[in-house]
C-alpha atoms as a PDB file:
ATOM      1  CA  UNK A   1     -56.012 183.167 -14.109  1.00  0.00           C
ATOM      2  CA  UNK A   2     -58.195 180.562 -12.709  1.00  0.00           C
ATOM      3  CA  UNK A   3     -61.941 180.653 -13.320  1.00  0.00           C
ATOM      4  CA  UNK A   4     -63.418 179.550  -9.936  1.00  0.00           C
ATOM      5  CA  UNK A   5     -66.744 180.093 -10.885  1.00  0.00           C
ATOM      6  CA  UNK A   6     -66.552 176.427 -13.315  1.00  0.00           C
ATOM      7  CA  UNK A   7     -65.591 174.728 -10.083  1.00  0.00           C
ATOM      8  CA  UNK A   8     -68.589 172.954  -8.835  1.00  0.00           C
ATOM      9  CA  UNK A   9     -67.143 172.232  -5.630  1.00  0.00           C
ATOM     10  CA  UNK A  10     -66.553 176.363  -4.633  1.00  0.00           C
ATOM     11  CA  UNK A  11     -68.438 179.400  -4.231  1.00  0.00           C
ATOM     12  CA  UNK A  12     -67.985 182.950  -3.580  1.00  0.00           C
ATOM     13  CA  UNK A  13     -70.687 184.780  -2.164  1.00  0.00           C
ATOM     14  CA  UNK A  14     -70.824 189.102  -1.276  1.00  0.00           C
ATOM     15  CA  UNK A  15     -70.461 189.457   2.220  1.00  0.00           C
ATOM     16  CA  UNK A  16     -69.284 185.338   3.598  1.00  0.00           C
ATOM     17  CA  UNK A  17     -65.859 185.807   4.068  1.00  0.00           C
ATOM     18  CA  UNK A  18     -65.367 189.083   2.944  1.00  0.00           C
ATOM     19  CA  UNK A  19     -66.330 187.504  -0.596  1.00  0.00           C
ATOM     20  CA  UNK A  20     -63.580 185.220  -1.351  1.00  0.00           C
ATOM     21  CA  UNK A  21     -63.918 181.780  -3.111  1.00  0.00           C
ATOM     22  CA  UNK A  22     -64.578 179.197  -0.139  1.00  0.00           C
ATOM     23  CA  UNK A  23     -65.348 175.841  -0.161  1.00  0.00           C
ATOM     24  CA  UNK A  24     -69.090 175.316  -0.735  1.00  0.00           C
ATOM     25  CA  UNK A  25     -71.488 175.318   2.500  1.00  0.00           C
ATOM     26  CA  UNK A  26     -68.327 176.801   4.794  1.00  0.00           C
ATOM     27  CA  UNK A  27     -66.518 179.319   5.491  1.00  0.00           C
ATOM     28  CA  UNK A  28     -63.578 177.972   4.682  1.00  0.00           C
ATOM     29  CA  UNK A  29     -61.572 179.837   1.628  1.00  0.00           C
ATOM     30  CA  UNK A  30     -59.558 178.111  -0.546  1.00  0.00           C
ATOM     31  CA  UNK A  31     -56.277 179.786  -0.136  1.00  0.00           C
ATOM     32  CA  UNK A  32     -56.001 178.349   3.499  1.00  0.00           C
ATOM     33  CA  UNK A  33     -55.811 174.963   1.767  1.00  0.00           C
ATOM     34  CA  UNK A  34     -53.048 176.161  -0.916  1.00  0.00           C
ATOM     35  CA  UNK A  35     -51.213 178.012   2.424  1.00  0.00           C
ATOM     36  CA  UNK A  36     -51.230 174.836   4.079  1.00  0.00           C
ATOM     37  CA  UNK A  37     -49.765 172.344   1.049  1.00  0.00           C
ATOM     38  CA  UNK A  38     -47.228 175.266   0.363  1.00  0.00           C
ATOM     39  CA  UNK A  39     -46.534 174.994   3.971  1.00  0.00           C
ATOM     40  CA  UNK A  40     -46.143 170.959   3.919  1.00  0.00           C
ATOM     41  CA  UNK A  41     -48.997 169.767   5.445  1.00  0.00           C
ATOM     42  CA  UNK A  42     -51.117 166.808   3.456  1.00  0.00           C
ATOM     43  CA  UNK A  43     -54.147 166.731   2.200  1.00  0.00           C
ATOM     44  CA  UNK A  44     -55.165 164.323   5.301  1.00  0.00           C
ATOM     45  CA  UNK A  45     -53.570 166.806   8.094  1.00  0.00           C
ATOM     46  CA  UNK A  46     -55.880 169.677   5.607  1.00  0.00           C
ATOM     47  CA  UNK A  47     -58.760 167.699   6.419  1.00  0.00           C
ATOM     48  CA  UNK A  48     -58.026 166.903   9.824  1.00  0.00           C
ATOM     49  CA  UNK A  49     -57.490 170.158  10.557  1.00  0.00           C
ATOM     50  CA  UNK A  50     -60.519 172.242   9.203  1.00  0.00           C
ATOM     51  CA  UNK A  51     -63.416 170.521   9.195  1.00  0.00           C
ATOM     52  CA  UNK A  52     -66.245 170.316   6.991  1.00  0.00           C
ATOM     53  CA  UNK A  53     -64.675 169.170   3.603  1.00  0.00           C
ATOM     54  CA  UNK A  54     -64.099 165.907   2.360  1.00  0.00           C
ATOM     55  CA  UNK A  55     -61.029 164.168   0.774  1.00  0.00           C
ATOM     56  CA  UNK A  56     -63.157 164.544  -2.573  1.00  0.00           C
ATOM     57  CA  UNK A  57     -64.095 168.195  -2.398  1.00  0.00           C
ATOM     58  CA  UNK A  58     -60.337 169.147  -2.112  1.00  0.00           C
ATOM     59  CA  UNK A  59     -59.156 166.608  -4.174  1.00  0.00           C
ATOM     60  CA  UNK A  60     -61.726 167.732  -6.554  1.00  0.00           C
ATOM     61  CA  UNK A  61     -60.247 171.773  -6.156  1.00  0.00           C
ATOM     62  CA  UNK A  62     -56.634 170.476  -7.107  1.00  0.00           C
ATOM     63  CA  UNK A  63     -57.822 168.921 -10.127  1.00  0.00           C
ATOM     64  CA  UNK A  64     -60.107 172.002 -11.314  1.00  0.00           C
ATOM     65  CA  UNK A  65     -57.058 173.932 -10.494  1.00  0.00           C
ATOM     66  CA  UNK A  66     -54.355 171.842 -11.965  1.00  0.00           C
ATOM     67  CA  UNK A  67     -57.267 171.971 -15.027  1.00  0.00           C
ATOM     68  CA  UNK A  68     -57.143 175.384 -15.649  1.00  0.00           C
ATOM     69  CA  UNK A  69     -53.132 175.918 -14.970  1.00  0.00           C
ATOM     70  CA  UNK A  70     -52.860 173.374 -17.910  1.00  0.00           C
ATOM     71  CA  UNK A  71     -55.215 175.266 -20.212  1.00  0.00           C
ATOM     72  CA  UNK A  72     -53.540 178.364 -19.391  1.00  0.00           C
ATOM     73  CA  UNK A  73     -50.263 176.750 -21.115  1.00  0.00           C
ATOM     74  CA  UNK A  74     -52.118 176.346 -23.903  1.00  0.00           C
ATOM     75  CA  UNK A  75     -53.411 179.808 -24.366  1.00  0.00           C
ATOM     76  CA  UNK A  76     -49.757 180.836 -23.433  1.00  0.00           C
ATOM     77  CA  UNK A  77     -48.036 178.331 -26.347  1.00  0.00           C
ATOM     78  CA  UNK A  78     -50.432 179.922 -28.794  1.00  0.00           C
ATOM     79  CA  UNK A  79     -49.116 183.105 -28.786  1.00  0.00           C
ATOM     80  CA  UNK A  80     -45.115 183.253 -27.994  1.00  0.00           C
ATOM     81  CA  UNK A  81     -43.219 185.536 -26.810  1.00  0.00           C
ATOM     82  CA  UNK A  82     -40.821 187.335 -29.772  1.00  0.00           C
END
């Protein structure tokens, strides 16, 4: 499961959004951006689309997250399956 509190580039605050993990200083939560790749839009239509993040903020989220997916195959490989 993914940490989001390590990301610098997130936040989650009690009552913005009903308390989901947004994109720091909006209210923009970050599954909308994992909707919209899933969906096959870029990272520049992502952008163009909902303002108020940068090309670094969500490029900074997809590294976090591809971060902690990678260390979560490492916890996983440590203890197999029998």
């Amino acid at each position: 499961m993914i940490n989001w509190s390590k990301c610098p580039t997130v936040e989650q605050i009690p009552g913005k959004v009903s308390g989901a993990w947004v994109f720091k200083n909006t209210r923009l939560p970050l599954y909308v951006l994992f909707d919209n790749l899933a969906g096959g839009a870029t990272i520049y239509e992502f952008i163009d689309w909902f303002g108020g993040v940068s090309e670094s903020e969500v490029s900074a989220v997809l590294a976090f997250t591809a971060q902690e997916l990678r260390a979560d195959l490492v916890v996983a490989d440590a203890h197999p399956v029998r």
